[in-house]
Protein backbone atom coordinates (compact mmCIF):
# COMPACT_ATOMS: atom_id res chain seq x y z
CA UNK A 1 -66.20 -75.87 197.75
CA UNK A 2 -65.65 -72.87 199.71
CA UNK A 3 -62.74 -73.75 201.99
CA UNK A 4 -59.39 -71.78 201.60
CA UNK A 5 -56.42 -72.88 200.56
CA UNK A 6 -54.89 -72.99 203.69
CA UNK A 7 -57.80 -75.53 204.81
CA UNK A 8 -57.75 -78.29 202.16
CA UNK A 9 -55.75 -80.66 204.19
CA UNK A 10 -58.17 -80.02 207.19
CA UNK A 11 -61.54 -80.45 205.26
CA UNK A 12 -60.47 -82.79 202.34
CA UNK A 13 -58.56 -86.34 202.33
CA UNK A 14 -55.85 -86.63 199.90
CA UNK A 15 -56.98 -88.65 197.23
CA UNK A 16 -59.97 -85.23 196.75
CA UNK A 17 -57.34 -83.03 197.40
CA UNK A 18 -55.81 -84.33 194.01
CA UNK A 19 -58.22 -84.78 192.32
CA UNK A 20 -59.50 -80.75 193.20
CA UNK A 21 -56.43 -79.67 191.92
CA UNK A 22 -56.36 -82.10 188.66
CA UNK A 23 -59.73 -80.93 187.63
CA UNK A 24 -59.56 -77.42 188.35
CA UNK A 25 -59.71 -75.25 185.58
CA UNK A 26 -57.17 -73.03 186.90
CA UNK A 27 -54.88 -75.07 188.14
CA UNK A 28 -51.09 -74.47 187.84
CA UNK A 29 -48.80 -77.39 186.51
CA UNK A 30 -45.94 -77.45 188.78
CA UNK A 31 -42.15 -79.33 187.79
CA UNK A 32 -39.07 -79.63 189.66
CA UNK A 33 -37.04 -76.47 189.70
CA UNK A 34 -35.27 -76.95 186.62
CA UNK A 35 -31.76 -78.79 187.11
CA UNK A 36 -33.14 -80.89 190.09
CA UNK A 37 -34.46 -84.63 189.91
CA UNK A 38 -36.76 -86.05 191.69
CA UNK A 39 -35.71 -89.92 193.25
CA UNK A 40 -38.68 -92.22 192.40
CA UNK A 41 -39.19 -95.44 194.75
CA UNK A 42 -37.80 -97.37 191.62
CA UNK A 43 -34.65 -95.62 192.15
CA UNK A 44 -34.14 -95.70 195.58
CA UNK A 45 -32.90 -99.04 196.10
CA UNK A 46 -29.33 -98.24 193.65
CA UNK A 47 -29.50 -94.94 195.87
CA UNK A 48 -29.48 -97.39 199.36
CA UNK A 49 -27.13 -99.45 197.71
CA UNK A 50 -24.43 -96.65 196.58
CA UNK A 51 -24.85 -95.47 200.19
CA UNK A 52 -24.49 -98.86 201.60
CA UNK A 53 -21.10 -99.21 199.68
CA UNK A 54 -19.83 -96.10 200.79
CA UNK A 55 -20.56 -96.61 204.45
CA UNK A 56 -18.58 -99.66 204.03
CA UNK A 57 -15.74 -98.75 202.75
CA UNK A 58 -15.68 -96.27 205.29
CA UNK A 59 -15.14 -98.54 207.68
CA UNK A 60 -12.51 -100.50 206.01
CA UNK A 61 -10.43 -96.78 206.15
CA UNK A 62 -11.53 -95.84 209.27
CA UNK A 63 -13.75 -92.38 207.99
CA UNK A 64 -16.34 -91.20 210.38
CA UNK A 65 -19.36 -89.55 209.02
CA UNK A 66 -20.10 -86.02 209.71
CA UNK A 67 -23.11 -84.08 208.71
CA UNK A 68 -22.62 -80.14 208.71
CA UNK A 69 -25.68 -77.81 208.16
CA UNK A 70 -26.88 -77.13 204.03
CA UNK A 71 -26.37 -73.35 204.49
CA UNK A 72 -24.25 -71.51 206.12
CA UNK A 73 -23.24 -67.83 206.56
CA UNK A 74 -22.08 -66.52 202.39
CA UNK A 75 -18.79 -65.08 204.21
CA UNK A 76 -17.42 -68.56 204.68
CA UNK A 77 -17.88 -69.59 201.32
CA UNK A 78 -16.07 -66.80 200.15
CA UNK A 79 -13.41 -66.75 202.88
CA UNK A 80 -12.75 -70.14 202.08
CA UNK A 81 -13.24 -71.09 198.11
CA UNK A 82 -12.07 -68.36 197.30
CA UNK A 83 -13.81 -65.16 196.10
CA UNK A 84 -12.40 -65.01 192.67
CA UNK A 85 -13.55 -69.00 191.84
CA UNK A 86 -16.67 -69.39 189.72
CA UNK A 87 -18.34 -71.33 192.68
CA UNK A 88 -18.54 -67.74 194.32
CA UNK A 89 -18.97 -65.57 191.99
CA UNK A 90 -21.43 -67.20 189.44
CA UNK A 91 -22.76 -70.72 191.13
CA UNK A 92 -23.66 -70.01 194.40
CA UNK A 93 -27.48 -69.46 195.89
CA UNK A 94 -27.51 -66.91 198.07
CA UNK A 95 -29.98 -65.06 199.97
CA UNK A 96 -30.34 -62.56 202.99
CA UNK A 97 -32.52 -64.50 205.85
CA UNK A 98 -35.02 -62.52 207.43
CA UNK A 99 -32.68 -61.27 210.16
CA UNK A 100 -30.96 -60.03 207.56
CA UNK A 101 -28.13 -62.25 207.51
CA UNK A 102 -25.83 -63.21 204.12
CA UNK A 103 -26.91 -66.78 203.91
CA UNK A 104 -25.79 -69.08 200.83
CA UNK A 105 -26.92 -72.67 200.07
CA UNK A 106 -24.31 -75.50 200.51
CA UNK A 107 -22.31 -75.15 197.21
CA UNK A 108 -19.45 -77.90 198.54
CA UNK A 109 -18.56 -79.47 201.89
CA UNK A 110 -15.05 -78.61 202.81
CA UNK A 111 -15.91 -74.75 203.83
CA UNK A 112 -18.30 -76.39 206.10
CA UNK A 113 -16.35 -79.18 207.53
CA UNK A 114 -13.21 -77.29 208.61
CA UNK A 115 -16.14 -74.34 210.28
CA UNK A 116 -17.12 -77.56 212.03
CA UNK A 117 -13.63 -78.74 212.75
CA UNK A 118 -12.66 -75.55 214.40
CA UNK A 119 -16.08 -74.49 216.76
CA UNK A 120 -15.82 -77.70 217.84
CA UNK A 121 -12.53 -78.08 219.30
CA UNK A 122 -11.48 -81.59 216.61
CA UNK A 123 -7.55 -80.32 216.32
CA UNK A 124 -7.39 -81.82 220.30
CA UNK A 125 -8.58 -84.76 218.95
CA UNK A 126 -5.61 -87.46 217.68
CA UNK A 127 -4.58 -85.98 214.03
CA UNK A 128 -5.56 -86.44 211.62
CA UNK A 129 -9.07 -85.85 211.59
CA UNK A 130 -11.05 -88.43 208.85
CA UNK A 131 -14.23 -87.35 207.96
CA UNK A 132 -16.62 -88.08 205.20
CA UNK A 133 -19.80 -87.14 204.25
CA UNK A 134 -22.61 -87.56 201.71
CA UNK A 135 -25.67 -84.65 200.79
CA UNK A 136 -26.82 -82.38 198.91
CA UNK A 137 -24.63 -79.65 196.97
CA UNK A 138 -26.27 -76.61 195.52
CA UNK A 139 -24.62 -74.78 192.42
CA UNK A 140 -26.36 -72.74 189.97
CA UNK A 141 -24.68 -74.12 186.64
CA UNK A 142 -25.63 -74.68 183.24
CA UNK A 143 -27.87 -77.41 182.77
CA UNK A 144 -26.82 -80.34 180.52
CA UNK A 145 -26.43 -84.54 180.66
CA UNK A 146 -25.37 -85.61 184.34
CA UNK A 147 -24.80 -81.71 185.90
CA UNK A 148 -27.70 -80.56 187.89
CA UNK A 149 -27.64 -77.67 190.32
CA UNK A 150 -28.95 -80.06 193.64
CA UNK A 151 -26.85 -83.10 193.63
CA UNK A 152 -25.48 -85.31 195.92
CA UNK A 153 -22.17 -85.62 196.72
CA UNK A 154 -19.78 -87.77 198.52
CA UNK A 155 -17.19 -86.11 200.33
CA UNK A 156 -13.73 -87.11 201.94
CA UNK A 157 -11.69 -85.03 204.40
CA UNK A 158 -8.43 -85.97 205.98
CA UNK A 159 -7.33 -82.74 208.20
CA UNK A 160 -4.17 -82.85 210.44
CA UNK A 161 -1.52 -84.32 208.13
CA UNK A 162 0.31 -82.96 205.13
CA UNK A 163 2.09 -86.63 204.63
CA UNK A 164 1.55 -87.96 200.47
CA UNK A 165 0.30 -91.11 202.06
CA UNK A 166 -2.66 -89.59 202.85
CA UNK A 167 -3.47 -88.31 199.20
CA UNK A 168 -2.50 -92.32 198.52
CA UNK A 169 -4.99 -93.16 201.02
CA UNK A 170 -8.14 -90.84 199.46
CA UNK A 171 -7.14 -92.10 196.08
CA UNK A 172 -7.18 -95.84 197.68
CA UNK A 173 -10.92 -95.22 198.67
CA UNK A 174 -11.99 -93.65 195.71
CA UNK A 175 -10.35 -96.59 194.05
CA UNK A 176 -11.76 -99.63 196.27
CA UNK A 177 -15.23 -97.65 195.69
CA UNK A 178 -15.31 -97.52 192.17
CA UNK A 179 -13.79 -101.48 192.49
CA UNK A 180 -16.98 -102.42 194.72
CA UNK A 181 -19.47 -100.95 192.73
CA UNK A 182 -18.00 -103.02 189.58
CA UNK A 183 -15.69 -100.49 187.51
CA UNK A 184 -12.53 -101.89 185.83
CA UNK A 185 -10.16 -100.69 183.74
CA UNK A 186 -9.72 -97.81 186.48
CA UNK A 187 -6.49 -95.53 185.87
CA UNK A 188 -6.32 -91.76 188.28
CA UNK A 189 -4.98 -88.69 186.13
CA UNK A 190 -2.37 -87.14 188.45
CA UNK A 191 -1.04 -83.53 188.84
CA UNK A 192 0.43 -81.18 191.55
CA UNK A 193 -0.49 -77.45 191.84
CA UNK A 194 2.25 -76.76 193.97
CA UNK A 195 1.81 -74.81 197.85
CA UNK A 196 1.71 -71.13 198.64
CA UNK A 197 5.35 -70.79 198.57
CA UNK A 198 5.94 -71.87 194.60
CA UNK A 199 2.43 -71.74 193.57
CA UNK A 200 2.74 -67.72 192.34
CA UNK A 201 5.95 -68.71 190.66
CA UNK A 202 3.64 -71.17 188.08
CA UNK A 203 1.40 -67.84 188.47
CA UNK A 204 3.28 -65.46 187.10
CA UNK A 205 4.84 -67.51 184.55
CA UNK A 206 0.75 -68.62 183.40
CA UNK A 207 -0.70 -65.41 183.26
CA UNK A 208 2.42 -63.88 180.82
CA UNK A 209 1.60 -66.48 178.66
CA UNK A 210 -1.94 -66.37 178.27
CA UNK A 211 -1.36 -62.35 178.15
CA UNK A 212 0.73 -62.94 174.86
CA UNK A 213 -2.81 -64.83 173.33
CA UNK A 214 -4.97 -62.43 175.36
CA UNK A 215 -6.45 -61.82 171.68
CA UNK A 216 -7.27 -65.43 170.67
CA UNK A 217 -8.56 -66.87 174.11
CA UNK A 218 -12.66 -66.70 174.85
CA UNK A 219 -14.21 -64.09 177.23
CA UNK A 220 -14.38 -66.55 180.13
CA UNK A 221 -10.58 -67.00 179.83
CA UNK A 222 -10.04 -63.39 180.04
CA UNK A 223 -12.06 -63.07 182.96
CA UNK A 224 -9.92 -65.64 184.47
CA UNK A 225 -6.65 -64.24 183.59
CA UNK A 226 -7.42 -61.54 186.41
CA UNK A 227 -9.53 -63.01 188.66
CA UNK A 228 -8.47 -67.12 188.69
CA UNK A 229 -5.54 -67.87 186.62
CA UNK A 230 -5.44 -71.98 187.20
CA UNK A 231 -8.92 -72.19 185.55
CA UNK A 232 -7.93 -71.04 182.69
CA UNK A 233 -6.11 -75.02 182.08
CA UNK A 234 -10.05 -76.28 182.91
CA UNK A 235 -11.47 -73.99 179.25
CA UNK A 236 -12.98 -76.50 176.81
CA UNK A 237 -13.91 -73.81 174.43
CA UNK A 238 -12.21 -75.34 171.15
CA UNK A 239 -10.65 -72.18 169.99
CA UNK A 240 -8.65 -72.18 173.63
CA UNK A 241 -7.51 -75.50 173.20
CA UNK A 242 -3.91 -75.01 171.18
CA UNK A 243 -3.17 -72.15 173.74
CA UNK A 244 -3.95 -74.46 176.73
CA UNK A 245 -1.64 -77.60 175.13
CA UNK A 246 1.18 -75.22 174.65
CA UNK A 247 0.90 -73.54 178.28
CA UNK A 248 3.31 -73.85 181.31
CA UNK A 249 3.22 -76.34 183.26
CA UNK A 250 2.89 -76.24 186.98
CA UNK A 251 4.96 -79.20 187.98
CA UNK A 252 8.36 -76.93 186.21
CA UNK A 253 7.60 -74.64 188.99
CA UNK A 254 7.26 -77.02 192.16
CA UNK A 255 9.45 -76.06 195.22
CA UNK A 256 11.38 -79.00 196.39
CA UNK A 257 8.80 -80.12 199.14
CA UNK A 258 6.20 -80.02 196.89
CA UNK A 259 8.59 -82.00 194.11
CA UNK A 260 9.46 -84.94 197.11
CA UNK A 261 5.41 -84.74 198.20
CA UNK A 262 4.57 -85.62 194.57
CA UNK A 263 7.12 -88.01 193.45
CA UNK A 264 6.65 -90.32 196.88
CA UNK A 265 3.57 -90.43 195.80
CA UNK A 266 3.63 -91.87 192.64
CA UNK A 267 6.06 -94.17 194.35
CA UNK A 268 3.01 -95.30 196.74
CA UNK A 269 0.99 -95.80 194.00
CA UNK A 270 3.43 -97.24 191.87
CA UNK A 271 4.27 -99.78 194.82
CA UNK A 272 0.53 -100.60 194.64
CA UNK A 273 0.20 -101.59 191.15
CA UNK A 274 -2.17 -98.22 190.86
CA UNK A 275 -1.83 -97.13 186.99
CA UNK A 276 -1.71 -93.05 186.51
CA UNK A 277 -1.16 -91.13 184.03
CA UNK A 278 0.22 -87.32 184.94
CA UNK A 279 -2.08 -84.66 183.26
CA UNK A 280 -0.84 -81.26 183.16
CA UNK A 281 -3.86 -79.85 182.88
CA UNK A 282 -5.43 -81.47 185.49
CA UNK A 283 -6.14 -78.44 188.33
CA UNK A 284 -8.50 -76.83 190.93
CA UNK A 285 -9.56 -73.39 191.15
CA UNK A 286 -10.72 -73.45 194.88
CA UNK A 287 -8.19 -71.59 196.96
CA UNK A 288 -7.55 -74.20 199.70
CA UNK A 289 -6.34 -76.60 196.86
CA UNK A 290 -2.90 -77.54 197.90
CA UNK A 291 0.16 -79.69 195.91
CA UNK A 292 -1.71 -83.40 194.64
CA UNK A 293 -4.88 -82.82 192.27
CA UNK A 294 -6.22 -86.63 191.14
């Protein structure tokens, strides 16, 4: 055979095509990129009917899908998670396109949803704004059981309204999804990190604790002592763990909007039979993460 590789698919059908490349002595064996999956046709039908579950539920709560590109320029990523979170500074793919550009792979949704919100004129639309969407996310993480660095995600944006029966409503579709798709014994973990007006106060008060065990906590926690100071509640390393049980915690630091915001919630869910526990260690690094974390 003498054609190039470029002209296989011109001067071969597929079935020789394979079978060229199976034989040949040379060939290279090619896998997914490690931490991806591929979705077999024997899959695809709990993958149409997860999808078909969400769009319905959708419906029942009034969410309108929107799709927003998979990369976007690396400056909104940072702008927006936040350039000291691990998403930026360790997870993310990025790349310089061939105009030169700072381009990073989708590494979550909300950047891209509120760029989308904003160019296209949605805060003249009736507020609030409720979104969803479901694609691919792209972090580069460790590789273990479940944790991949392409996976799908489902996504949930309310934008326009700072009212607690909104978080009541998120947590109501997470809820009536996990309800559909035949969970029970369901219970949410609760916790408020507080708004940019108390939020340092909690802060402060973290970081001179951890500074008194700056000796006894792992090298990730010292990193995020400087650079993110909520993560440091999120370390599993085991020698961490007594100094994360005995830390501050954020809800002794709320302002007293943030205090009303999360107790009429737990009144909402309390109202609707909802069962919660609060965890105080429960947080999110991102920077846009406001007040209710669930």
């Amino acid at each position: 055979m003498h054609a190039r590789k470029g002209d296989l698919w011109t001067g071969l059908g597929l079935s020789a095509i394979i079978r060229v490349l199976a034989e040949a002595e040379e060939a290279e064996v090619y896998l997914a990129p490690r931490g991806t999956i591929d979705v077999l046709p024997e899959d695809q039908p709990y993958w149409r009917y997860l999808r078909e579950q969400i769009h319905r539920v959708m419906a029942l709560f009034d969410y309108h899908q929107i799709d927003v590109p998979v990369f976007e320029d690396t400056g909104l990523y940072v702008r927006g998670v936040g350039e000291g979170t691990d998403i930026v500074e360790k997870e993310m793919y990025s790349f310089a396109d061939k105009g030169g550009r700072d381009i990073s792979l989708r590494p979550e949704f909300t950047a891209g949803i509120v760029r989308a919100y904003l160019q296209h004129g949605m805060k003249t639309l009736p507020q609030p704004v409720k979104l969803f969407s479901i694609g691919p996310i792209f972090r580069y993480e460790r590789v273990q059981a479940g944790r991949y660095r392409q996976h799908t995600q489902f996504n949930v944006e309310c934008i326009g309204e700072l009212d607690p029966a909104v978080d009541s409503e998120v947590m109501g579709i997470a809820w009536r999804l996990y309800s559909t798709l035949g969970f029970e014994g369901l219970s949410f973990q609760l916790n408020s990190t507080g708004c940019p007006r108390c939020r340092p106060g909690y802060l402060k008060a973290l970081v001179d604790y951890y500074r008194q065990h700056v000796g006894e906590i792992c090298d990730d926690c010292r990193r995020r002592l400087l650079r993110n100071p909520l993560r440091l509640l999120d370390c599993k390393a085991a020698g961490c763990q007594p100094i994360v049980a005995a830390a501050p915690h954020s809800q002794a630091f709320l302002c007293p909007e943030c205090r009303e915001h999360f107790d009429t919630l737990r009144r909402y869910l309390d109202a609707l039979k909802r069962p919660y526990g609060v965890n105080h260690r429960l947080v999110r690094g991102l920077d846009y993460y406001t007040k209710t974390v669930f």
